[in-house]
Structures are given as C-alpha cells and as structure tokens.
Protein backbone atom coordinates (compact mmCIF):
# COMPACT_ATOMS: atom_id res chain seq x y z
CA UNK A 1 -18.52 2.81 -7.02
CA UNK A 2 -21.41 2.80 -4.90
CA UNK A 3 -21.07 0.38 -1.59
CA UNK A 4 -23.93 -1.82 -2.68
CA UNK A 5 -22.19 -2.22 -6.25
CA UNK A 6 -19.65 -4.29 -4.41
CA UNK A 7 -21.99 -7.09 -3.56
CA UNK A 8 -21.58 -8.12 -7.49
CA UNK A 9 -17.82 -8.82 -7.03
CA UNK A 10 -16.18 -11.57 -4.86
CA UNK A 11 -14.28 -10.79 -1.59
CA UNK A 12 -10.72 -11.45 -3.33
CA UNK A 13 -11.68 -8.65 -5.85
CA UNK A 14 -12.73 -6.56 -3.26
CA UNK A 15 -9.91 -6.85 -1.08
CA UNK A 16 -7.86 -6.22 -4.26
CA UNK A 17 -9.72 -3.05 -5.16
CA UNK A 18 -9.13 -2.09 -1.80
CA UNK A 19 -5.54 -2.67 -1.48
CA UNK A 20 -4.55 -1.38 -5.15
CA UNK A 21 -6.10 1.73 -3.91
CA UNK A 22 -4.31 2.26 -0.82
CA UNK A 23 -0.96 2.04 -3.42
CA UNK A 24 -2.55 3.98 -5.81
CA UNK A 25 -0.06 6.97 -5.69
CA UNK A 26 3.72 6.93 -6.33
CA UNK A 27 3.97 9.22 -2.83
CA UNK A 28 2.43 5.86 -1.60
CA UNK A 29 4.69 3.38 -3.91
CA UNK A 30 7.85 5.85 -2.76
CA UNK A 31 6.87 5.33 0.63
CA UNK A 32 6.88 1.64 0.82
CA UNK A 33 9.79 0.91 -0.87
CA UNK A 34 11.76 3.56 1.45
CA UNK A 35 10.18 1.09 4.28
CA UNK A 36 11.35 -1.90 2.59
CA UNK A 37 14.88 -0.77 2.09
CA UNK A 38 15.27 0.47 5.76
CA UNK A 39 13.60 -2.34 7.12
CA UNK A 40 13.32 -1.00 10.04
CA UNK A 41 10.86 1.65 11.90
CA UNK A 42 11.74 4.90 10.08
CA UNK A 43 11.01 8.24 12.67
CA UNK A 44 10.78 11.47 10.77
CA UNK A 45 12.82 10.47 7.85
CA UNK A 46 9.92 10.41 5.22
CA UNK A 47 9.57 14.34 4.41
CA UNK A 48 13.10 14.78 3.33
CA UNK A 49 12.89 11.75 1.57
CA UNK A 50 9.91 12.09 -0.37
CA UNK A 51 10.49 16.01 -1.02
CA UNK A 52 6.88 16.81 0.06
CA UNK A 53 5.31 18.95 2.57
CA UNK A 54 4.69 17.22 6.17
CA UNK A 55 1.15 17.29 5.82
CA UNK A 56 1.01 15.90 2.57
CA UNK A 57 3.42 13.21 3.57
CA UNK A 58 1.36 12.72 6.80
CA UNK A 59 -1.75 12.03 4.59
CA UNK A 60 -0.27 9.33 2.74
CA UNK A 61 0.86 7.92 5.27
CA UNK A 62 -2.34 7.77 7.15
CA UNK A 63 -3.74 6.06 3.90
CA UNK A 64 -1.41 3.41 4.19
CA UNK A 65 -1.77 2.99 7.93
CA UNK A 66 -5.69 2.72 7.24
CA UNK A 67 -5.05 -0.21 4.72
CA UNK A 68 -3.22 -1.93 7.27
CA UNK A 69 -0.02 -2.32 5.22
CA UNK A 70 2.29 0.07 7.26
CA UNK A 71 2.51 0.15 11.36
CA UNK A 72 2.50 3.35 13.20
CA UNK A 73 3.90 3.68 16.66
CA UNK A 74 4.34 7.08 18.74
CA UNK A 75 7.77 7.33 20.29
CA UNK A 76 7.91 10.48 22.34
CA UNK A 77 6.92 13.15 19.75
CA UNK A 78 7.40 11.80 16.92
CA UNK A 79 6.12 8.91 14.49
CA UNK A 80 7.50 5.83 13.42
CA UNK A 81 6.30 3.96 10.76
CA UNK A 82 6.74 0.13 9.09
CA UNK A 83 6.16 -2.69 7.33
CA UNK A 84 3.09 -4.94 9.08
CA UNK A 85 4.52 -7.92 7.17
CA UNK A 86 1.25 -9.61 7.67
CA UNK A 87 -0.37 -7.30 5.52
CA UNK A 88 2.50 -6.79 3.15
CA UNK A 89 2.34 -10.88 2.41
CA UNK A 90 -1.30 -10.78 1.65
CA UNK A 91 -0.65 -8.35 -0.73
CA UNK A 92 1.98 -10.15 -2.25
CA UNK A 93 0.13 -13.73 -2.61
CA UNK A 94 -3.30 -12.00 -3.67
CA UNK A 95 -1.24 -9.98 -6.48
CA UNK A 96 0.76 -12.48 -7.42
CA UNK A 97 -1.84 -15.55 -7.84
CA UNK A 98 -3.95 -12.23 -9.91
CA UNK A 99 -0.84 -12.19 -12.44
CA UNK A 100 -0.20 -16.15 -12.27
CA UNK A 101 -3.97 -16.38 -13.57
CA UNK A 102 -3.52 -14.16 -16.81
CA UNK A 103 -1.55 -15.76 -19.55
CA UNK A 104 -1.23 -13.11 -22.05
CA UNK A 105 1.60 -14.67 -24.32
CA UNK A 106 -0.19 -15.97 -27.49
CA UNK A 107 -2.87 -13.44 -27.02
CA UNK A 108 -3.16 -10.59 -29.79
CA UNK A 109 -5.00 -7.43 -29.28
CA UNK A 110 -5.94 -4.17 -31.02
C-alpha cells in the first residue's frame, strides 16, 4: 500500500497494520513467545532455539526491535533481547478491543 493510501484509514488501523506486520512470521511469533516464557533478557539463546541461521534470526529480530515490541541491549559481545512491556500491552489492548468489537456468533456466511 502506497504511504498516501494510509491517510484513508484511522490511526488505530494503522497502528494495527503496523504491528500485525511486525508478527507477521511464525520466526517472529516463535520468537516472542520464547521471550515470554524466559521472561527475562535472553543472550544468544535464539539460534538454537529457533533452528535458523544467525543472520536470518538476526533479521527477525531486528524487525521486532524496529516495531518497538522487543528491547535490545549490547552486553559485551553479544545481544540481549526482551519484552518492552509497554509495547507488548498496547498490542494486547488494541488486539483485544479489535476482537471484542466483532461478534460473529449468529452470523452465517458462504
């Protein structure tokens, strides 16, 4: 979508757009929920975890950093990544209140 096409939608769909993308990838949905379940800062862990190459794990992780959902913070020479709870509750409200709003139970489709 073209940047001016996102004038025609409000800034809570935006900022949803934004943030589904950013979790758009189950490297990205593995990742958090490692980060949840450790709940702590995780150094170096991540590769062996996920089962992908460094870069590729670096990448995703980068995405997530960029969406402001995970916290990065350079201990000697490594990485160490988590939650930014801040974040992580915005997501949570702005999904939630989406699924609160759609009542699908006497609805029939197709």
């Amino acid at each position: 979508m073209g940047a001016t096409k996102t004038t025609l939608f409000t800034k809570e769909q935006n900022i949803m757009a934004v943030m589904a993308k950013a979790i758009a990838h189950p490297a990205r949905v593995a990742i958090l929920q490692y980060l949840v379940k450790k709940n702590a800062c995780v150094c170096g862990d991540l590769v062996e975890e996920l089962g992908l190459a460094q870069a590729t794990t670096s990448q995703h992780l980068k995405e997530l950093k960029n969406a402001g959902i995970i916290q990065g913070n350079i201990e000697g020479a490594s990485v160490c990544y988590c939650i930014n709870p801040k974040v992580w509750n915005q997501y949570h409200s702005l999904f939630s209140s989406f699924f609160k709003e759609v009542d699908l139970s006497g609805v029939k489709c197709c």
